[in-house]
C-alpha atoms as a PDB file:
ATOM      1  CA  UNK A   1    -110.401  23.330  50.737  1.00  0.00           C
ATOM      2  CA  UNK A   2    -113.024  25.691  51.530  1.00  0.00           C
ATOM      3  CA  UNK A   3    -113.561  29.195  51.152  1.00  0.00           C
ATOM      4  CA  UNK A   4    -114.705  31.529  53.927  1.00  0.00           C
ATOM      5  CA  UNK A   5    -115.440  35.435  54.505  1.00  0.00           C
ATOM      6  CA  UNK A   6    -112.139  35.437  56.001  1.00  0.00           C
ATOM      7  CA  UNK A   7    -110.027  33.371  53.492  1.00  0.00           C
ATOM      8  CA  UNK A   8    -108.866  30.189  52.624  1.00  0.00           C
ATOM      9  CA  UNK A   9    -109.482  27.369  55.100  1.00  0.00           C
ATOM     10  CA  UNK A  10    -107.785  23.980  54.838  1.00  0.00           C
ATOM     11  CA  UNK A  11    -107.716  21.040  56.826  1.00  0.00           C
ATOM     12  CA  UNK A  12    -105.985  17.977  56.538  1.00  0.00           C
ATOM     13  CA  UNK A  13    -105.096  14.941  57.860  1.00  0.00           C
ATOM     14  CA  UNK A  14    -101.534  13.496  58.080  1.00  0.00           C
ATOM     15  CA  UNK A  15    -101.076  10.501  60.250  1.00  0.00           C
ATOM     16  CA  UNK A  16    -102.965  11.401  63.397  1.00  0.00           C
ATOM     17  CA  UNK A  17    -102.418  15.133  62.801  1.00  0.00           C
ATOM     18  CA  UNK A  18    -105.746  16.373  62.460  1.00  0.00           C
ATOM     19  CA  UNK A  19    -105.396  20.442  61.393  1.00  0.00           C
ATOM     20  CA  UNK A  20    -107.369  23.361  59.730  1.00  0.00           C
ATOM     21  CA  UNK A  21    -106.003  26.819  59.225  1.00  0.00           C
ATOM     22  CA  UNK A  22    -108.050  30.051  58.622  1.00  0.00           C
ATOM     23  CA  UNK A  23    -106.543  33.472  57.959  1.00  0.00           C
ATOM     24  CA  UNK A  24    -108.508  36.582  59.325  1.00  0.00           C
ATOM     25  CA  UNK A  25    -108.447  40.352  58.112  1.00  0.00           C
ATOM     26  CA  UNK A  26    -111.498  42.145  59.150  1.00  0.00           C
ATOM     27  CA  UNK A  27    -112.910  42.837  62.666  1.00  0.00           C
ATOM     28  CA  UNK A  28    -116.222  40.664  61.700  1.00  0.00           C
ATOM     29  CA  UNK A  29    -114.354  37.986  60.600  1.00  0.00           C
ATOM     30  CA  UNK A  30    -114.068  36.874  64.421  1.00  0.00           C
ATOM     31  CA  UNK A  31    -116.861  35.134  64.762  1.00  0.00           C
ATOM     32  CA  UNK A  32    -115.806  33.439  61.378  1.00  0.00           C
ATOM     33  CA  UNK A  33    -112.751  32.502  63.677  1.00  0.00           C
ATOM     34  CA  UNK A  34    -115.160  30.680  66.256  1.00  0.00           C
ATOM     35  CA  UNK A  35    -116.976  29.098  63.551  1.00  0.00           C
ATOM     36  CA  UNK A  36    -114.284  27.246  62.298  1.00  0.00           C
ATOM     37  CA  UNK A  37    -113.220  26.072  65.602  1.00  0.00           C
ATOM     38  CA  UNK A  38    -116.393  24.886  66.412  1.00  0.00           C
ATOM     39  CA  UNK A  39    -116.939  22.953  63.013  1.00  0.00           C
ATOM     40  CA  UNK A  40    -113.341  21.597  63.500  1.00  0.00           C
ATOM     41  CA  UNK A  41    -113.984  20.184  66.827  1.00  0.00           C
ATOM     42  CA  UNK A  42    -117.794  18.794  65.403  1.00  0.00           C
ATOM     43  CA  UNK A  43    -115.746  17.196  63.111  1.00  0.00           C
ATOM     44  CA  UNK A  44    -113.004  15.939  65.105  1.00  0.00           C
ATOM     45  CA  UNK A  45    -115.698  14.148  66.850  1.00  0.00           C
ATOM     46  CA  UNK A  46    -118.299  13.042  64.224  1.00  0.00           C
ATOM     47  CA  UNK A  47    -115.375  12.315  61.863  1.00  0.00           C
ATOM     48  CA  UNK A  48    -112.436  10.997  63.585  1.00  0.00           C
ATOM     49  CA  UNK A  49    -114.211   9.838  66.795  1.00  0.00           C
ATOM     50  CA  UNK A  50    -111.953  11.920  69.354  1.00  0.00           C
ATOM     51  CA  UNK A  51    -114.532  12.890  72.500  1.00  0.00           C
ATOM     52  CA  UNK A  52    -114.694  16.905  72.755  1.00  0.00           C
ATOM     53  CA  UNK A  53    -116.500  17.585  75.972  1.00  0.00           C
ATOM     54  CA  UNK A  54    -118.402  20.666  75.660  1.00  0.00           C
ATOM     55  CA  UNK A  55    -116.294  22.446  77.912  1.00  0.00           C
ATOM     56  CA  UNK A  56    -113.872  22.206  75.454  1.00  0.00           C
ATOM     57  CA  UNK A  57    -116.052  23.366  72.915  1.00  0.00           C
ATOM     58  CA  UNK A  58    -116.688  26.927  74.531  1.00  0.00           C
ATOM     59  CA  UNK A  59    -113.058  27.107  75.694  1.00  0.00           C
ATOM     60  CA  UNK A  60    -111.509  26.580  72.086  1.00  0.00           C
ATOM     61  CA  UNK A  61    -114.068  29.375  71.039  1.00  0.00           C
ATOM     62  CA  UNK A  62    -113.190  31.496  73.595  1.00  0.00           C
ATOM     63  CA  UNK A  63    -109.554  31.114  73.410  1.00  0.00           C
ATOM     64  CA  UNK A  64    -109.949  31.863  70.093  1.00  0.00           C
ATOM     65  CA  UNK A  65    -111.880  34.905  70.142  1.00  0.00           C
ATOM     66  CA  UNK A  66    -109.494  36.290  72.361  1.00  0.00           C
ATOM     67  CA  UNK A  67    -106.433  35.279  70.688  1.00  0.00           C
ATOM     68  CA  UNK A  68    -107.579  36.249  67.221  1.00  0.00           C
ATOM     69  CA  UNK A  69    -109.424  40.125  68.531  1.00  0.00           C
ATOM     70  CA  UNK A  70    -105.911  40.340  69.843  1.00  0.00           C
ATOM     71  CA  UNK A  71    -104.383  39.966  66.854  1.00  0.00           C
ATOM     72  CA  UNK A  72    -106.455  42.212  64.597  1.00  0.00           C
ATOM     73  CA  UNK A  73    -106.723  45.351  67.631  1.00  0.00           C
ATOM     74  CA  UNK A  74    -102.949  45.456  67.374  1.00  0.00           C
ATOM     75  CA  UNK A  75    -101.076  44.074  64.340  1.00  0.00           C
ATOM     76  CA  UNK A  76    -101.554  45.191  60.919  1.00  0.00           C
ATOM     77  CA  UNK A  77    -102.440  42.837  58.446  1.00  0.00           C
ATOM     78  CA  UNK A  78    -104.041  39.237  58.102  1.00  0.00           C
ATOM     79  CA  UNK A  79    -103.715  36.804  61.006  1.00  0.00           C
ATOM     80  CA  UNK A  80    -103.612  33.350  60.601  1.00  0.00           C
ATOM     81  CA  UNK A  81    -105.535  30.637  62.818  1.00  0.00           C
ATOM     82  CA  UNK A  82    -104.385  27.189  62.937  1.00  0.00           C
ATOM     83  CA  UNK A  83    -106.113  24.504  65.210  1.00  0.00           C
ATOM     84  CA  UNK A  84    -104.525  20.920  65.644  1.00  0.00           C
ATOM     85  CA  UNK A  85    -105.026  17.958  66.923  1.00  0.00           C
ATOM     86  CA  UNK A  86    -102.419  17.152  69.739  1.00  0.00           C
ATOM     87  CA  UNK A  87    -102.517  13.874  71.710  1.00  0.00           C
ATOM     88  CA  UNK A  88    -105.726  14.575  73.668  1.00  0.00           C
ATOM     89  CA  UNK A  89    -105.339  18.243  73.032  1.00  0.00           C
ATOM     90  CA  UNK A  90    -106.124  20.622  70.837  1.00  0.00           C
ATOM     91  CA  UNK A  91    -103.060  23.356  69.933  1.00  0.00           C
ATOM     92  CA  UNK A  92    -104.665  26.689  69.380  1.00  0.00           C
ATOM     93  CA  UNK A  93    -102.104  29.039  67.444  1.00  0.00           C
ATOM     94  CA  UNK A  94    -102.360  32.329  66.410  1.00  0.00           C
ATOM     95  CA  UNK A  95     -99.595  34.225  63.836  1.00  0.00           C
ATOM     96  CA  UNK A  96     -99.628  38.290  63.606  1.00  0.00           C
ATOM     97  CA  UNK A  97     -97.415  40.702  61.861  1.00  0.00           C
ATOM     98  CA  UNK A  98     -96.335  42.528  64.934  1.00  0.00           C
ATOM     99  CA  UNK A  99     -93.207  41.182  65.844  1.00  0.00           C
ATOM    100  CA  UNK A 100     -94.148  43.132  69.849  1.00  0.00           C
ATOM    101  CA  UNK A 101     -94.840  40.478  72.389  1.00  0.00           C
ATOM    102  CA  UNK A 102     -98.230  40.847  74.621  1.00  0.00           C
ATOM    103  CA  UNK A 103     -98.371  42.427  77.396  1.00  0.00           C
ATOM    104  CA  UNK A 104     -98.966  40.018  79.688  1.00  0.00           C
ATOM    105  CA  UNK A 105    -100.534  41.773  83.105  1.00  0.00           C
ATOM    106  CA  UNK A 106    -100.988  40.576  86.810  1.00  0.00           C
ATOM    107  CA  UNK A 107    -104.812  39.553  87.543  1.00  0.00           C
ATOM    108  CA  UNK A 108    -106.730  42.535  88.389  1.00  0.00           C
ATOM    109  CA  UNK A 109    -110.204  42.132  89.497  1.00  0.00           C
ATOM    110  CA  UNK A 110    -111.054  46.313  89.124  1.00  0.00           C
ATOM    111  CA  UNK A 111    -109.384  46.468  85.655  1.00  0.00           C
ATOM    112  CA  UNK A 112    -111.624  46.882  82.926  1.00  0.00           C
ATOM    113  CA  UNK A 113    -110.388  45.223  80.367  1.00  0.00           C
ATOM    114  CA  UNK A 114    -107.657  43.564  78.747  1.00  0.00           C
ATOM    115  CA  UNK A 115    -107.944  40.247  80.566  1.00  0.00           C
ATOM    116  CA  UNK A 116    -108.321  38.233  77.481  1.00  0.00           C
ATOM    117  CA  UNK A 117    -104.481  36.817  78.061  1.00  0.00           C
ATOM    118  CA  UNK A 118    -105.077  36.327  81.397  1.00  0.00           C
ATOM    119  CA  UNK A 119    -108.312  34.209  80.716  1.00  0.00           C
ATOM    120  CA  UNK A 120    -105.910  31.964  77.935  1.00  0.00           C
ATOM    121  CA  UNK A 121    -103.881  31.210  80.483  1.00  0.00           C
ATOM    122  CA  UNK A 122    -105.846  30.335  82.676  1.00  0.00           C
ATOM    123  CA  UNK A 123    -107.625  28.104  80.580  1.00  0.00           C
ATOM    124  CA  UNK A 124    -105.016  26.120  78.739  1.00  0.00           C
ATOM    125  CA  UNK A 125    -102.174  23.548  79.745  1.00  0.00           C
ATOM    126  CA  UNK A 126     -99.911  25.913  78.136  1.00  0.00           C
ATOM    127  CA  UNK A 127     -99.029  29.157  76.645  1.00  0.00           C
ATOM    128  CA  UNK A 128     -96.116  30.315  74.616  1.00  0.00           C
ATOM    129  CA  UNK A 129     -95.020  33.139  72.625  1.00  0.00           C
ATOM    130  CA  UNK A 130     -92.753  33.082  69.642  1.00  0.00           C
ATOM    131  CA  UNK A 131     -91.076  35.479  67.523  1.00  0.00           C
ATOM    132  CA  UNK A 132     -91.130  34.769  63.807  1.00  0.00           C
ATOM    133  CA  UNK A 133     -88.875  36.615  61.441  1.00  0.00           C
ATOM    134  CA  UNK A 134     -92.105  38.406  60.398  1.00  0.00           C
ATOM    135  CA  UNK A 135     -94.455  38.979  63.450  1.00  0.00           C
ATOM    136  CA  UNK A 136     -95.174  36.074  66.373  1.00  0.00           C
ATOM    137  CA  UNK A 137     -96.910  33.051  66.854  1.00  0.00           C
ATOM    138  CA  UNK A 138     -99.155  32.576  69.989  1.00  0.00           C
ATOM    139  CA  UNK A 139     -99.585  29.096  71.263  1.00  0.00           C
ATOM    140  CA  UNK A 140    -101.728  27.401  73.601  1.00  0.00           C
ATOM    141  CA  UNK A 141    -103.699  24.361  74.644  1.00  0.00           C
ATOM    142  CA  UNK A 142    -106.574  22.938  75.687  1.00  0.00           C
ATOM    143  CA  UNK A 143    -107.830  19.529  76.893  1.00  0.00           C
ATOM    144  CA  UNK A 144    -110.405  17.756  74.265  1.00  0.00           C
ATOM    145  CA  UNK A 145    -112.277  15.730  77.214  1.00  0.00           C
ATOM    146  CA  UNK A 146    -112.809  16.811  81.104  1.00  0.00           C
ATOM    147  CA  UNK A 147    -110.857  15.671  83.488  1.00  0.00           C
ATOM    148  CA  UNK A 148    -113.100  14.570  86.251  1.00  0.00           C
ATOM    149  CA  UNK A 149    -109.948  14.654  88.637  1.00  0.00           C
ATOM    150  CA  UNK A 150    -108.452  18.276  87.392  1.00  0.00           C
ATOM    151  CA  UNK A 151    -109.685  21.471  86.580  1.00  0.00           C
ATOM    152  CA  UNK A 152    -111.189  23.500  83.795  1.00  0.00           C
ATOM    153  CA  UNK A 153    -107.847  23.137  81.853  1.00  0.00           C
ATOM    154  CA  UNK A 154    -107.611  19.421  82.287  1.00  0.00           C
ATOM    155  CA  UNK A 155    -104.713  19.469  84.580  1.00  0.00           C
ATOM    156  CA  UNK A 156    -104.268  17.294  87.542  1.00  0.00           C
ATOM    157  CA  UNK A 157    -105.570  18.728  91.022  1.00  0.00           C
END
């Protein structure tokens, strides 16, 4: 287990469940976010072998920096990060005390703003939103290796 600025990290590996958690408080604490992405995928592929393209690296970052900014601009409270290993995926989830779903608006090229959801979806294979008893859980995810036959989110053209 290590300690970062923005709490306890911890990764493990169970089977071929290859996870690391993080839990955020502070507005500066997002680029601690893509920092432990980033190491996590390094290590998913110096460790444990599994190619990360390095699409996939800036994509799990950005996905990331989104889904955590997100989660400290409007719930009170820690969030909590938690990256794992999925298949040929990696799960990017996101936990906040609000228990109010995102709003989730229609591409608009002359908004400013507030296109961070819309970029996660476009990204990733999949996106889901759950209600917890305390808060929700955002889910999505993101190819490890390109596709040479799909598109920027690995899926099949």
């Amino acid at each position: 287990m290590e300690q970062t600025a923005g709490g306890e990290d911890e990764q493990s590996v169970l089977g071929d469940v290859i996870t690391v958690s993080g839990a955020f408080e502070g507005s500066e604490d997002i680029a601690v976010a893509r920092d432990l992405a980033r190491t996590f995928l390094t290590d998913v592929q110096a460790v444990h072998g599994l190619p990360v393209s390095a699409r996939a690296m800036g994509m799990v970052q950005l996905v990331v920096s989104e889904l955590v900014t997100n989660a400290r601009k409007y719930a009170p409270g820690p969030c909590l990060l938690t990256l794992e290993i999925n298949g040929g995926a990696i799960e990017v989830t996101v936990w906040d005390g609000n228990p109010t779903p995102p709003a989730i608006l229609a591409p608009d090229p002359t908004r400013i703003g507030q296109h961070g959801l819309e970029i996660v979806m476009a990204v990733g294979l999949s996106f889901a939103v759950h209600r917890e008893p305390v808060g929700k859980r955002i889910t999505t995810a993101i190819m490890l290796a390109d596709d040479p036959g799909g598109d920027a989110a690995g899926r099949q053209l």
